[in-house]
PDB file of N, CA and C in Angstrom:
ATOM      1  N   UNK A   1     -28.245  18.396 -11.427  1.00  0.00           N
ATOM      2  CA  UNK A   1     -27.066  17.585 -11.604  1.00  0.00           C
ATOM      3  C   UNK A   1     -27.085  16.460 -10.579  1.00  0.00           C
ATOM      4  N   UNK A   2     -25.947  15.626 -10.968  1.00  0.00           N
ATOM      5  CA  UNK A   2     -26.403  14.249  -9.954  1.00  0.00           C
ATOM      6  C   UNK A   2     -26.796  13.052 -10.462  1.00  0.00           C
ATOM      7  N   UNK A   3     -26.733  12.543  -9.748  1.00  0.00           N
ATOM      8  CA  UNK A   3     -27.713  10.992 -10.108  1.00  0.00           C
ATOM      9  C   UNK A   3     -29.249  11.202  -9.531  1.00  0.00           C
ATOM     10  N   UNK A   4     -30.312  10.947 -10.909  1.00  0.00           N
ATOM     11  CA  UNK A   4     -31.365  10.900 -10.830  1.00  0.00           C
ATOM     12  C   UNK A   4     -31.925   9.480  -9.430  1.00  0.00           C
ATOM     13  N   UNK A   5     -32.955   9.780  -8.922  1.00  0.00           N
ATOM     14  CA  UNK A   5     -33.395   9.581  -7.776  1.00  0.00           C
ATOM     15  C   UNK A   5     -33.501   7.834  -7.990  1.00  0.00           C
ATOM     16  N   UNK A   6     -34.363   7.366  -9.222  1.00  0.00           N
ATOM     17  CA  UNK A   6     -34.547   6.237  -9.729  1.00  0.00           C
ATOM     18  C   UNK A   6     -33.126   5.744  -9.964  1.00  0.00           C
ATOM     19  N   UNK A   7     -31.890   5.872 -10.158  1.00  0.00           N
ATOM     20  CA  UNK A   7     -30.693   5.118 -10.693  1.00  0.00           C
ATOM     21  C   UNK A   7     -30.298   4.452  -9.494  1.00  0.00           C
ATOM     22  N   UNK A   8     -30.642   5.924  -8.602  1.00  0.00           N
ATOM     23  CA  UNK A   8     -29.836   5.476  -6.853  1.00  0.00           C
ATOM     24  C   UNK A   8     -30.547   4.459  -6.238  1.00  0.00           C
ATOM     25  N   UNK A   9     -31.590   4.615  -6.393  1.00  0.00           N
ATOM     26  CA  UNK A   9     -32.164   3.760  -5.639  1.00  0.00           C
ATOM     27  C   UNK A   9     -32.229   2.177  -6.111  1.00  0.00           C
ATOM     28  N   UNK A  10     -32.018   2.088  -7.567  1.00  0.00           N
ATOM     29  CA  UNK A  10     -31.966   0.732  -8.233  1.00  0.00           C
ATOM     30  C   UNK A  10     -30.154   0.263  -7.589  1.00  0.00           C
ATOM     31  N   UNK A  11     -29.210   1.325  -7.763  1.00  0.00           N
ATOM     32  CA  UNK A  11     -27.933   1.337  -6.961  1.00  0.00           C
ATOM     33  C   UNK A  11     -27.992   0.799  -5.798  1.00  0.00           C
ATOM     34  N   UNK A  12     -29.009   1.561  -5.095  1.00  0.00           N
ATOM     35  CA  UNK A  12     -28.927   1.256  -3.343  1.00  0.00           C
ATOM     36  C   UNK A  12     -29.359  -0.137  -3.111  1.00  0.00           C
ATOM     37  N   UNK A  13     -30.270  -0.781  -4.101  1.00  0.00           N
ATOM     38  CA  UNK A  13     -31.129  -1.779  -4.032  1.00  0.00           C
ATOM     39  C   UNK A  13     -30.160  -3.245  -4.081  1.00  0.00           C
ATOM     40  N   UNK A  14     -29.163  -2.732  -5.729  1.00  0.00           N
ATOM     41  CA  UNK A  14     -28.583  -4.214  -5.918  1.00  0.00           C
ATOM     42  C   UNK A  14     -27.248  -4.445  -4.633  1.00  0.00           C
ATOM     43  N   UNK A  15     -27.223  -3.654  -3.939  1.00  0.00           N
ATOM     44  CA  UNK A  15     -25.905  -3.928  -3.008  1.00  0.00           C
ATOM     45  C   UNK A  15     -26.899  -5.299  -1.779  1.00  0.00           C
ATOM     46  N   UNK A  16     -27.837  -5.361  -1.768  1.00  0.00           N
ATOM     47  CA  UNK A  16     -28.281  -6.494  -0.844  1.00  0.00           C
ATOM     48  C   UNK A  16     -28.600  -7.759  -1.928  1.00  0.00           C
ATOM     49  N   UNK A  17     -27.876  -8.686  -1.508  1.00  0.00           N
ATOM     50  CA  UNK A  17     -27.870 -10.177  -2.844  1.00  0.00           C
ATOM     51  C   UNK A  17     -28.875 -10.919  -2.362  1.00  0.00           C
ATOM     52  N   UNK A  18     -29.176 -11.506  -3.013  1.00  0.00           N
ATOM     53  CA  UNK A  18     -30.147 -12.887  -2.521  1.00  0.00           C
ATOM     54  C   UNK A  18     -29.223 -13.991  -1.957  1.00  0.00           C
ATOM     55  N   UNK A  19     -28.175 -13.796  -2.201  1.00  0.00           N
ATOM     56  CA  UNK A  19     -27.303 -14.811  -1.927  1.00  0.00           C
ATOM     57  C   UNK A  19     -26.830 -14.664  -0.824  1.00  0.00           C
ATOM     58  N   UNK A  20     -26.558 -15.425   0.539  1.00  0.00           N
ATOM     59  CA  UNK A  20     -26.146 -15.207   1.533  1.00  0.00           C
ATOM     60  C   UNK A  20     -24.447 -16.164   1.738  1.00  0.00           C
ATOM     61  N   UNK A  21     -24.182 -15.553   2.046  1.00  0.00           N
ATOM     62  CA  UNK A  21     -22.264 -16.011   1.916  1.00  0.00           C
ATOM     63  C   UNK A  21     -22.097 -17.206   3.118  1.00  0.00           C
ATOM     64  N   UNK A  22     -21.418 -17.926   3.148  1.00  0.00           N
ATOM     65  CA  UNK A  22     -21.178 -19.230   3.875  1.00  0.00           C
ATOM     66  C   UNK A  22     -20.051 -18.732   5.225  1.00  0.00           C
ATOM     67  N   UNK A  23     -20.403 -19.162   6.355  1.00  0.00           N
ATOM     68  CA  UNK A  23     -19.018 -19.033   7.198  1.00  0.00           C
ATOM     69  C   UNK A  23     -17.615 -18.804   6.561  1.00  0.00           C
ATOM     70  N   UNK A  24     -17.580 -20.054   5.276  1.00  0.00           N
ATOM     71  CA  UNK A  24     -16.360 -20.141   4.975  1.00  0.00           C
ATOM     72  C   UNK A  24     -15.759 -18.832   4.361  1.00  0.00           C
ATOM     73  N   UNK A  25     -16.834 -18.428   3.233  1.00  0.00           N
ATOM     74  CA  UNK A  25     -16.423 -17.282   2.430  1.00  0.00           C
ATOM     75  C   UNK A  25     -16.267 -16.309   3.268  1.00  0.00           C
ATOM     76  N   UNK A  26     -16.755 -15.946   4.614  1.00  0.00           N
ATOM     77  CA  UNK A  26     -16.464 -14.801   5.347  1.00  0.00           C
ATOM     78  C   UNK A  26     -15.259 -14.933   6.125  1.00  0.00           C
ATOM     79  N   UNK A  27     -14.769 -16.118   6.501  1.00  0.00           N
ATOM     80  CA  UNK A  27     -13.588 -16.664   6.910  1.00  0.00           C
ATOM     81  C   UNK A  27     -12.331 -16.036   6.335  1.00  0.00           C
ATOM     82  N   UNK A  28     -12.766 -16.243   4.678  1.00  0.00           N
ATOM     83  CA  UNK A  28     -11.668 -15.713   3.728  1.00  0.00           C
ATOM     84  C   UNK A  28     -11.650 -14.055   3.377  1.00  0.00           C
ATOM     85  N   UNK A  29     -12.688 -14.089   3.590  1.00  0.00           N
ATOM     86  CA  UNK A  29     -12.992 -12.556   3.266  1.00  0.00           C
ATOM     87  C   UNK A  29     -12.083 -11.741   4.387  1.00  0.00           C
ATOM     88  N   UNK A  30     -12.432 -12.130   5.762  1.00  0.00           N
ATOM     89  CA  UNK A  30     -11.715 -11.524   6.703  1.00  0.00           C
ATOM     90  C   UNK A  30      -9.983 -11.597   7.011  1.00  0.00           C
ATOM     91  N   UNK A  31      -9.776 -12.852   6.307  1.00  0.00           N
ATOM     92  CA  UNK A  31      -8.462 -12.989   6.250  1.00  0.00           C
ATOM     93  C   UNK A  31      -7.994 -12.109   5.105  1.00  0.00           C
ATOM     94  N   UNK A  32      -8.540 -11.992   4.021  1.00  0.00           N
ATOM     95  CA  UNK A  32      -8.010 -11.238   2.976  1.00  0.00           C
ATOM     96  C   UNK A  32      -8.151  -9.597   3.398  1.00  0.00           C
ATOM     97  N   UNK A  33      -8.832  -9.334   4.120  1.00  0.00           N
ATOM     98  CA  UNK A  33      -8.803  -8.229   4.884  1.00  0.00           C
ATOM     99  C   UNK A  33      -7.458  -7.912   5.807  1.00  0.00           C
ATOM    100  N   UNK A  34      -7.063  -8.929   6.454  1.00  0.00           N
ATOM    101  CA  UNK A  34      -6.174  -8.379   7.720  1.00  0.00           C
ATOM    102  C   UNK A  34      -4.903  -8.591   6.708  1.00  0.00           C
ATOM    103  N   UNK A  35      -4.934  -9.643   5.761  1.00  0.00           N
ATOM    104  CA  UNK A  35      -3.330  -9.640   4.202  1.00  0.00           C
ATOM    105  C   UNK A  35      -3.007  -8.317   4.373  1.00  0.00           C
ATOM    106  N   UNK A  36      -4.421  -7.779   3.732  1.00  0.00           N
ATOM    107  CA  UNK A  36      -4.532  -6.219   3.211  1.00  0.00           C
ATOM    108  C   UNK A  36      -4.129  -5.279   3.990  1.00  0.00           C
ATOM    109  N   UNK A  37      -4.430  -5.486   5.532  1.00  0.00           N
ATOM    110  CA  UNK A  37      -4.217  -4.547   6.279  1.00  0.00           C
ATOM    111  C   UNK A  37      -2.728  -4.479   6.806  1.00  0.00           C
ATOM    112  N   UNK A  38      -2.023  -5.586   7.028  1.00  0.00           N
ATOM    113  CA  UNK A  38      -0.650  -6.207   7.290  1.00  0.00           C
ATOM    114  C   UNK A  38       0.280  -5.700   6.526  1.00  0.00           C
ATOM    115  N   UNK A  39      -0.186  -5.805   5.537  1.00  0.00           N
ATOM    116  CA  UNK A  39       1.015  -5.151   4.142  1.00  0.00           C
ATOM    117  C   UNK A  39       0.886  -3.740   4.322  1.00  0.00           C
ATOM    118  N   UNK A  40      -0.208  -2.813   4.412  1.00  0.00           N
ATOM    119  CA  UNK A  40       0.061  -1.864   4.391  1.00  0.00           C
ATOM    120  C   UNK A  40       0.687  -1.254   5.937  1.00  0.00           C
ATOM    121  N   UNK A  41       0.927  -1.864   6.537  1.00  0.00           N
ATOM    122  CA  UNK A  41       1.447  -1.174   7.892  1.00  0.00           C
ATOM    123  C   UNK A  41       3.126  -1.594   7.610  1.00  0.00           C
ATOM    124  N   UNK A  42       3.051  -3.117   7.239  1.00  0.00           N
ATOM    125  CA  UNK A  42       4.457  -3.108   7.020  1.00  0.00           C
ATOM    126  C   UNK A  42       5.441  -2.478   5.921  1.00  0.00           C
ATOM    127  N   UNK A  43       4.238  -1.928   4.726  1.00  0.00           N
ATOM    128  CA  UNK A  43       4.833  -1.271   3.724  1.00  0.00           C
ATOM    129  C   UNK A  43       4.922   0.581   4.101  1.00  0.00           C
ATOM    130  N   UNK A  44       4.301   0.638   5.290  1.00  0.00           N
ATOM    131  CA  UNK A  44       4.477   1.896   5.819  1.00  0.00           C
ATOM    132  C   UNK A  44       5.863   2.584   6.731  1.00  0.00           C
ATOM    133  N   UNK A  45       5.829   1.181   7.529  1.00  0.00           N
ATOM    134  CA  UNK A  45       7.176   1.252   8.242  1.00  0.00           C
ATOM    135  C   UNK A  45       8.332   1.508   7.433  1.00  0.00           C
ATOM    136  N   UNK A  46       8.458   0.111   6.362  1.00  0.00           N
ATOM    137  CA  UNK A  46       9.569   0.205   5.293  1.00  0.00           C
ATOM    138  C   UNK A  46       9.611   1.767   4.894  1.00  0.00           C
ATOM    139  N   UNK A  47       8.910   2.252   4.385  1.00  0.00           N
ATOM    140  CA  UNK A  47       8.470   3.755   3.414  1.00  0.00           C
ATOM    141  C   UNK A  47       9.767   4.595   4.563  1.00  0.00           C
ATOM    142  N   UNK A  48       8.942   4.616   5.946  1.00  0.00           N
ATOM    143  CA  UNK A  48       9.467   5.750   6.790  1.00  0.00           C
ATOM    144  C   UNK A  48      11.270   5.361   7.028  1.00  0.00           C
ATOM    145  N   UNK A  49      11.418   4.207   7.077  1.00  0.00           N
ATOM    146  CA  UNK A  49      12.532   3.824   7.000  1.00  0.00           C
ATOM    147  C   UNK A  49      13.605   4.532   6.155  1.00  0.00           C
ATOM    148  N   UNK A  50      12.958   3.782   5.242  1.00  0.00           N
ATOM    149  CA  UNK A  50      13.685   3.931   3.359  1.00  0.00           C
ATOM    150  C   UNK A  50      13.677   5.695   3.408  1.00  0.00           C
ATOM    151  N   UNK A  51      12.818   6.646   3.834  1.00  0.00           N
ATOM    152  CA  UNK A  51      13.015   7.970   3.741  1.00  0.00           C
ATOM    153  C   UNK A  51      13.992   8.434   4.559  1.00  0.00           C
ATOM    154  N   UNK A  52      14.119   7.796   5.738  1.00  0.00           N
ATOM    155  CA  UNK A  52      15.435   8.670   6.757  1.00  0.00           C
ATOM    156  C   UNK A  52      16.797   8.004   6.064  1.00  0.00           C
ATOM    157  N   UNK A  53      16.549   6.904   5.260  1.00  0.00           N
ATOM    158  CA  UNK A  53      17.693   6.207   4.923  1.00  0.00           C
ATOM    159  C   UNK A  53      18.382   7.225   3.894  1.00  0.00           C
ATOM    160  N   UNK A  54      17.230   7.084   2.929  1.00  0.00           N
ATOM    161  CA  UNK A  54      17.853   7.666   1.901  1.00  0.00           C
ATOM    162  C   UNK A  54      17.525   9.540   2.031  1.00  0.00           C
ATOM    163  N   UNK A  55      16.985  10.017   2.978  1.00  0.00           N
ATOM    164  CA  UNK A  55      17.353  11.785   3.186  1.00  0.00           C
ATOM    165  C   UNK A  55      18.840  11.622   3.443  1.00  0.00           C
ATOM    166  N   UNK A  56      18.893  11.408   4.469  1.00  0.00           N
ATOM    167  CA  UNK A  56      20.464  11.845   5.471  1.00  0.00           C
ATOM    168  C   UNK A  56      21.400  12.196   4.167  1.00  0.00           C
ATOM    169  N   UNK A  57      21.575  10.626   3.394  1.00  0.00           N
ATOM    170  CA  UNK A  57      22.688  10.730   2.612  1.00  0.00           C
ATOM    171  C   UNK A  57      22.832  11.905   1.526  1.00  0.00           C
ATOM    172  N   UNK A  58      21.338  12.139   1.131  1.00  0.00           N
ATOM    173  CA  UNK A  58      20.945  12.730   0.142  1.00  0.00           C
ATOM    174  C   UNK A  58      20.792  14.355   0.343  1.00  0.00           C
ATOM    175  N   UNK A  59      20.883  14.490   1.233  1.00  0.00           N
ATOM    176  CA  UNK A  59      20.949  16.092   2.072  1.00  0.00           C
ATOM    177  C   UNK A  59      22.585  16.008   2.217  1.00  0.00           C
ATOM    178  N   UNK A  60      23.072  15.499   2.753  1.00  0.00           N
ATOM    179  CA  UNK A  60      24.942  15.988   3.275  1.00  0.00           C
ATOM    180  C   UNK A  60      25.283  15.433   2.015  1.00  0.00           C
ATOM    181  N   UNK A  61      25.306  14.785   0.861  1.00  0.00           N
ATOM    182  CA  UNK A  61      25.944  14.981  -0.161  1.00  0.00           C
ATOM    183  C   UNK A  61      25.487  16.379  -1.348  1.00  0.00           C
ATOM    184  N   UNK A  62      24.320  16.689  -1.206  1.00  0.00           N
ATOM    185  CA  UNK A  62      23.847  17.850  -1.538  1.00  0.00           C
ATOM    186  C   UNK A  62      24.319  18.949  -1.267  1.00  0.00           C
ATOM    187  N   UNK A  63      24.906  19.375   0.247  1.00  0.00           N
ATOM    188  CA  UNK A  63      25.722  20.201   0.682  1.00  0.00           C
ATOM    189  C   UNK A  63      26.990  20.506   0.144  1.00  0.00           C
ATOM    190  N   UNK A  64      27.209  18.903   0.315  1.00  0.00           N
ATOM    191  CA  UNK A  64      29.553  19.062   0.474  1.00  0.00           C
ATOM    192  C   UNK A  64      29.991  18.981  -0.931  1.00  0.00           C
ATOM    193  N   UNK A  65      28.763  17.879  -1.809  1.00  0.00           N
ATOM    194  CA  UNK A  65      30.098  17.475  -2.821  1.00  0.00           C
ATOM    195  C   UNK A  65      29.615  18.809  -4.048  1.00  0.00           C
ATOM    196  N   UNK A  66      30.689  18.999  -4.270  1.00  0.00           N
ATOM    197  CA  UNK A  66      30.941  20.522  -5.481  1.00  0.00           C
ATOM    198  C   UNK A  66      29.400  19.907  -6.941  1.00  0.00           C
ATOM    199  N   UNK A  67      29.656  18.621  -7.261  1.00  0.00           N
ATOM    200  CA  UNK A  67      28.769  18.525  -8.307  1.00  0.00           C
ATOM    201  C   UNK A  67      27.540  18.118  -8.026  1.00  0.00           C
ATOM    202  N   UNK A  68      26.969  17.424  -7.145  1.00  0.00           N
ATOM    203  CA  UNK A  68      25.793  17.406  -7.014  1.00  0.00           C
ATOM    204  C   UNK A  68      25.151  18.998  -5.941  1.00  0.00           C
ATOM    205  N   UNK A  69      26.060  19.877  -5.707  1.00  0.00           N
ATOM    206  CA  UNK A  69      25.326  20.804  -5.437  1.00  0.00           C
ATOM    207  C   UNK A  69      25.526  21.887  -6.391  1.00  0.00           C
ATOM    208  N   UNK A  70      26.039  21.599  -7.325  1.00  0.00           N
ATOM    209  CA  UNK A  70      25.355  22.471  -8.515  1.00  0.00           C
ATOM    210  C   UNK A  70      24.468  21.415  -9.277  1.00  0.00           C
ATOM    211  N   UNK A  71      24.452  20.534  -9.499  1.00  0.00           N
ATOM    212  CA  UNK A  71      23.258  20.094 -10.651  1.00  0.00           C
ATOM    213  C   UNK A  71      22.135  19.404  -9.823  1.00  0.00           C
ATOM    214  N   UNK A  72      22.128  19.538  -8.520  1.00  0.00           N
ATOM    215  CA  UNK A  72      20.753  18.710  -8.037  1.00  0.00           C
ATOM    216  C   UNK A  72      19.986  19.659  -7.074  1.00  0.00           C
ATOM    217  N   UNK A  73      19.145  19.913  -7.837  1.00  0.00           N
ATOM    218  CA  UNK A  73      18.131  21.484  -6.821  1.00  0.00           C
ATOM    219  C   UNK A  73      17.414  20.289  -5.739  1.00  0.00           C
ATOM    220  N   UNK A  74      16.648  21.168  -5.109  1.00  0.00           N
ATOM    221  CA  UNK A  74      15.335  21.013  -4.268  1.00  0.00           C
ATOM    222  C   UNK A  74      14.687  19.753  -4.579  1.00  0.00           C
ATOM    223  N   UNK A  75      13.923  20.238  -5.843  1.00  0.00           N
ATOM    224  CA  UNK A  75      13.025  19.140  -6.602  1.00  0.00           C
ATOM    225  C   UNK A  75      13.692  17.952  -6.680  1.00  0.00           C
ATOM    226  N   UNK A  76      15.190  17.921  -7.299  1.00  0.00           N
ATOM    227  CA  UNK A  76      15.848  16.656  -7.564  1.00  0.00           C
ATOM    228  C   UNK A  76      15.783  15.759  -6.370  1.00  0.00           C
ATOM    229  N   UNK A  77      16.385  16.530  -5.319  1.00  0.00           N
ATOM    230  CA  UNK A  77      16.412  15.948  -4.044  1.00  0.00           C
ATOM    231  C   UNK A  77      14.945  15.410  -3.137  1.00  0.00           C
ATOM    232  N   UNK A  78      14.264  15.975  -3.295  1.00  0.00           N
ATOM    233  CA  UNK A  78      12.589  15.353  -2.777  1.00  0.00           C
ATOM    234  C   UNK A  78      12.654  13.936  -3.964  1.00  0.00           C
ATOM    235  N   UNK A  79      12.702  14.193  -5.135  1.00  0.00           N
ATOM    236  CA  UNK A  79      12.406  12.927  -6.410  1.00  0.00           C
ATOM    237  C   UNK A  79      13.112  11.619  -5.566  1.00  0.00           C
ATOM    238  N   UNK A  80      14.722  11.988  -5.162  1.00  0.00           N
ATOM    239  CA  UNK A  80      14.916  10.788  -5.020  1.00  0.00           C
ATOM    240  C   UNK A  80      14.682  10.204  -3.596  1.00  0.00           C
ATOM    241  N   UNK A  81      14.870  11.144  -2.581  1.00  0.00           N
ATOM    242  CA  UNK A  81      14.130  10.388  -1.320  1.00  0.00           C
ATOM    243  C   UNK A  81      12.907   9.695  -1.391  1.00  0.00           C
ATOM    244  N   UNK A  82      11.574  10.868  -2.375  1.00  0.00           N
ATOM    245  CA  UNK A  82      10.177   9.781  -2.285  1.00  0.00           C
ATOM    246  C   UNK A  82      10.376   8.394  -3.493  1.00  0.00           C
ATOM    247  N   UNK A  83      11.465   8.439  -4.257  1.00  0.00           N
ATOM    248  CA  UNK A  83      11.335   7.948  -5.177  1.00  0.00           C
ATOM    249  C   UNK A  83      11.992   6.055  -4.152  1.00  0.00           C
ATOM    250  N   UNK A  84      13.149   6.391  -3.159  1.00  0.00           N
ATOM    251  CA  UNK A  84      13.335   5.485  -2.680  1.00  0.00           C
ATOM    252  C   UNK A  84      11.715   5.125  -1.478  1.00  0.00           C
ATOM    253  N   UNK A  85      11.282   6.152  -1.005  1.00  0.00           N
ATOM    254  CA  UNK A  85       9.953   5.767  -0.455  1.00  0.00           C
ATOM    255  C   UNK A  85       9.217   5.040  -0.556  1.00  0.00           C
ATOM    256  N   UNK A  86       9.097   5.271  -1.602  1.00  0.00           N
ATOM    257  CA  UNK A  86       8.029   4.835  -2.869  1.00  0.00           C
ATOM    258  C   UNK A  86       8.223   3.229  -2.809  1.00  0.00           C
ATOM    259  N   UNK A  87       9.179   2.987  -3.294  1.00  0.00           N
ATOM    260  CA  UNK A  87       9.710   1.524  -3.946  1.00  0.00           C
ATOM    261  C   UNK A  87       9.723   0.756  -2.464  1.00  0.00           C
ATOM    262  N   UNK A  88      10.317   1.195  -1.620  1.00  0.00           N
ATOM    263  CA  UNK A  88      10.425   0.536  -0.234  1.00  0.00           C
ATOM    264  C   UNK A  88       8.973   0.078   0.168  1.00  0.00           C
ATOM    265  N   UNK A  89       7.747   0.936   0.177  1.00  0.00           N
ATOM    266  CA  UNK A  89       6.306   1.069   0.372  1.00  0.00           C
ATOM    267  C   UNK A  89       5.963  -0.398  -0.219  1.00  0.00           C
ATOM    268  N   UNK A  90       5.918  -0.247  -1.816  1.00  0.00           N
ATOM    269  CA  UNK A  90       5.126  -1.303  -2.637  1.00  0.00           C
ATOM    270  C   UNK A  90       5.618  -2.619  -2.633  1.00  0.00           C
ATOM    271  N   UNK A  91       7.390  -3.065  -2.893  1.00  0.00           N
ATOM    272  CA  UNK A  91       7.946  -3.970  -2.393  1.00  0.00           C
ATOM    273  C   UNK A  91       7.247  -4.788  -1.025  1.00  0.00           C
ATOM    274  N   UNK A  92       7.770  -4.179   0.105  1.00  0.00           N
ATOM    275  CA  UNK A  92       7.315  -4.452   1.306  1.00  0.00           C
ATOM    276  C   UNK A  92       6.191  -4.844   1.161  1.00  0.00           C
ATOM    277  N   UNK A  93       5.246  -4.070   0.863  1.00  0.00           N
ATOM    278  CA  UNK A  93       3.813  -4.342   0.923  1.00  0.00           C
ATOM    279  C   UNK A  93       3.186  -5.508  -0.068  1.00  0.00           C
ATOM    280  N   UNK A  94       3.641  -5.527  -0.713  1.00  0.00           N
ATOM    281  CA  UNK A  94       3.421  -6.735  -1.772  1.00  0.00           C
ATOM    282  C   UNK A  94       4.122  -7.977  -1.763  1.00  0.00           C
ATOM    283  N   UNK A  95       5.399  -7.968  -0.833  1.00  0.00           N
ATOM    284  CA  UNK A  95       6.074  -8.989  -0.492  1.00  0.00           C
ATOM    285  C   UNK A  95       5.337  -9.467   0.666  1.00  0.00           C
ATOM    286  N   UNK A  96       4.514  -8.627   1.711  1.00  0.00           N
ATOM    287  CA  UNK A  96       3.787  -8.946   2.758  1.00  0.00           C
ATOM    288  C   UNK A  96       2.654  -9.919   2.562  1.00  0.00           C
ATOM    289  N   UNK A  97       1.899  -9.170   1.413  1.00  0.00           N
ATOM    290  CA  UNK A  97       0.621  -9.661   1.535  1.00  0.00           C
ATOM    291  C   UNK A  97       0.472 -11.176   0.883  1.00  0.00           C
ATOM    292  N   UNK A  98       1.575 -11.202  -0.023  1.00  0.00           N
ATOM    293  CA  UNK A  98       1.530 -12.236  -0.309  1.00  0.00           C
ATOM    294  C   UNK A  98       2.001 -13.341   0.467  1.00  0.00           C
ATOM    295  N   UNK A  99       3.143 -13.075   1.209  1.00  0.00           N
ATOM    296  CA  UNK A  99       3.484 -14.159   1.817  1.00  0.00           C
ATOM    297  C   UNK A  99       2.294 -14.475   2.880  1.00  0.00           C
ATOM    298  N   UNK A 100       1.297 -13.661   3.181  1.00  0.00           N
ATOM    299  CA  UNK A 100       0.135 -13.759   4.149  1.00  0.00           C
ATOM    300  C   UNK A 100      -1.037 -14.458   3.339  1.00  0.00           C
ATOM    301  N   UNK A 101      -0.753 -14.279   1.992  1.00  0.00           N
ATOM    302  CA  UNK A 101      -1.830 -15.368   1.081  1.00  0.00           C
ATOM    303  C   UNK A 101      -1.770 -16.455   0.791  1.00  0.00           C
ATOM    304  N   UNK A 102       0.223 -17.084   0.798  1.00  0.00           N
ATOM    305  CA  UNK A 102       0.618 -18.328   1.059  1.00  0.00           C
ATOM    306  C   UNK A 102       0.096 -19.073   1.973  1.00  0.00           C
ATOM    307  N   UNK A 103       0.252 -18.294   3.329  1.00  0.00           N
ATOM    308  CA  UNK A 103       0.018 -18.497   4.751  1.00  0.00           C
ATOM    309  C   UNK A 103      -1.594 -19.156   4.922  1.00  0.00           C
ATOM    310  N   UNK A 104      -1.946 -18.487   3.861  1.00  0.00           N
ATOM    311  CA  UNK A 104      -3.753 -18.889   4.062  1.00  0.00           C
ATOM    312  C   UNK A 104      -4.293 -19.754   2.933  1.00  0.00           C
ATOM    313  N   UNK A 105      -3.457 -19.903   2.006  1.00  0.00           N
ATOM    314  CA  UNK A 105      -3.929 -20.827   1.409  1.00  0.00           C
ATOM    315  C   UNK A 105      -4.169 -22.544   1.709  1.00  0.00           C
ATOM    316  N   UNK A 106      -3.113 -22.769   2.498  1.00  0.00           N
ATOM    317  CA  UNK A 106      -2.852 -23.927   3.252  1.00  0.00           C
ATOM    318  C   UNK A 106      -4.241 -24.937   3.517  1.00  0.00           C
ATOM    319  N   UNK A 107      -4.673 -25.755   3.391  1.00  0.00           N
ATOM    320  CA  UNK A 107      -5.683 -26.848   3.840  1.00  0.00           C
ATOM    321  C   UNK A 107      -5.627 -26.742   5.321  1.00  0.00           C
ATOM    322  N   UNK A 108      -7.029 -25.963   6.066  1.00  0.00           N
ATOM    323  CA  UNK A 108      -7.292 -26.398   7.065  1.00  0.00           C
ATOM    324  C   UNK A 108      -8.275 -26.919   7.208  1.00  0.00           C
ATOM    325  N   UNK A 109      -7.750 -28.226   7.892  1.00  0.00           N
ATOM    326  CA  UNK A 109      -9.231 -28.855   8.341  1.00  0.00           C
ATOM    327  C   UNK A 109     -10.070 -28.449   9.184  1.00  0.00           C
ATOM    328  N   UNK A 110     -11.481 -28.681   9.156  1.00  0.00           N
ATOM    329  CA  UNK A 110     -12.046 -27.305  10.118  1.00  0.00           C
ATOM    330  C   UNK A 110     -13.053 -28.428  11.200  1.00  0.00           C
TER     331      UNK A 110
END
């Protein structure tokens, strides 16, 4: 089982190009790297945020009020904390990276 010895090695082979990339393209490359990396730290923060935000409420109304502690179990309650997680994460993070792709699109003269 596996990949036969000949596939890998034709695999291993095409990852080196004949083509060698310009300052510039590595310029961009690295910037599109740190976009990438930016958004996800700031879409991480948001996440942890958005979870203490939306537990607290979502635990002491779970407790006190008579109807959501009969119709909202366990499960319900994890759904909607990760569910606000969730949304806080990708927002953020996609509102980040882009505004970091604006940022770089700009004409610099070099």
């Amino acid at each position: 089982m596996g990949i036969p010895s000949e596939l890998r090695d034709l695999y291993a082979s095409r990852k080196t190009s004949l083509l060698i990339q310009s300052p510039q393209e590595d310029a961009k490359m690295l910037r599109s790297k740190m976009c990438t990396q930016e958004g996800v730290r700031a879409g991480t923060k948001a996440a942890a945020i958005a979870c203490v935000a939306s537990a607290i409420p979502t635990l002491i109304v779970c407790r006190k009020v008579p109807w959501a502690k009969a119709n909202i179990n366990h499960t319900g309650q994890a759904l909607i904390i990760s569910a606000a997680s969730i949304a806080g994460y990708f927002i953020t993070a996609d509102k980040t990276i882009l505004e970091c792709a604006r940022r770089n699109t700009h004409y610099k003269p070099s």
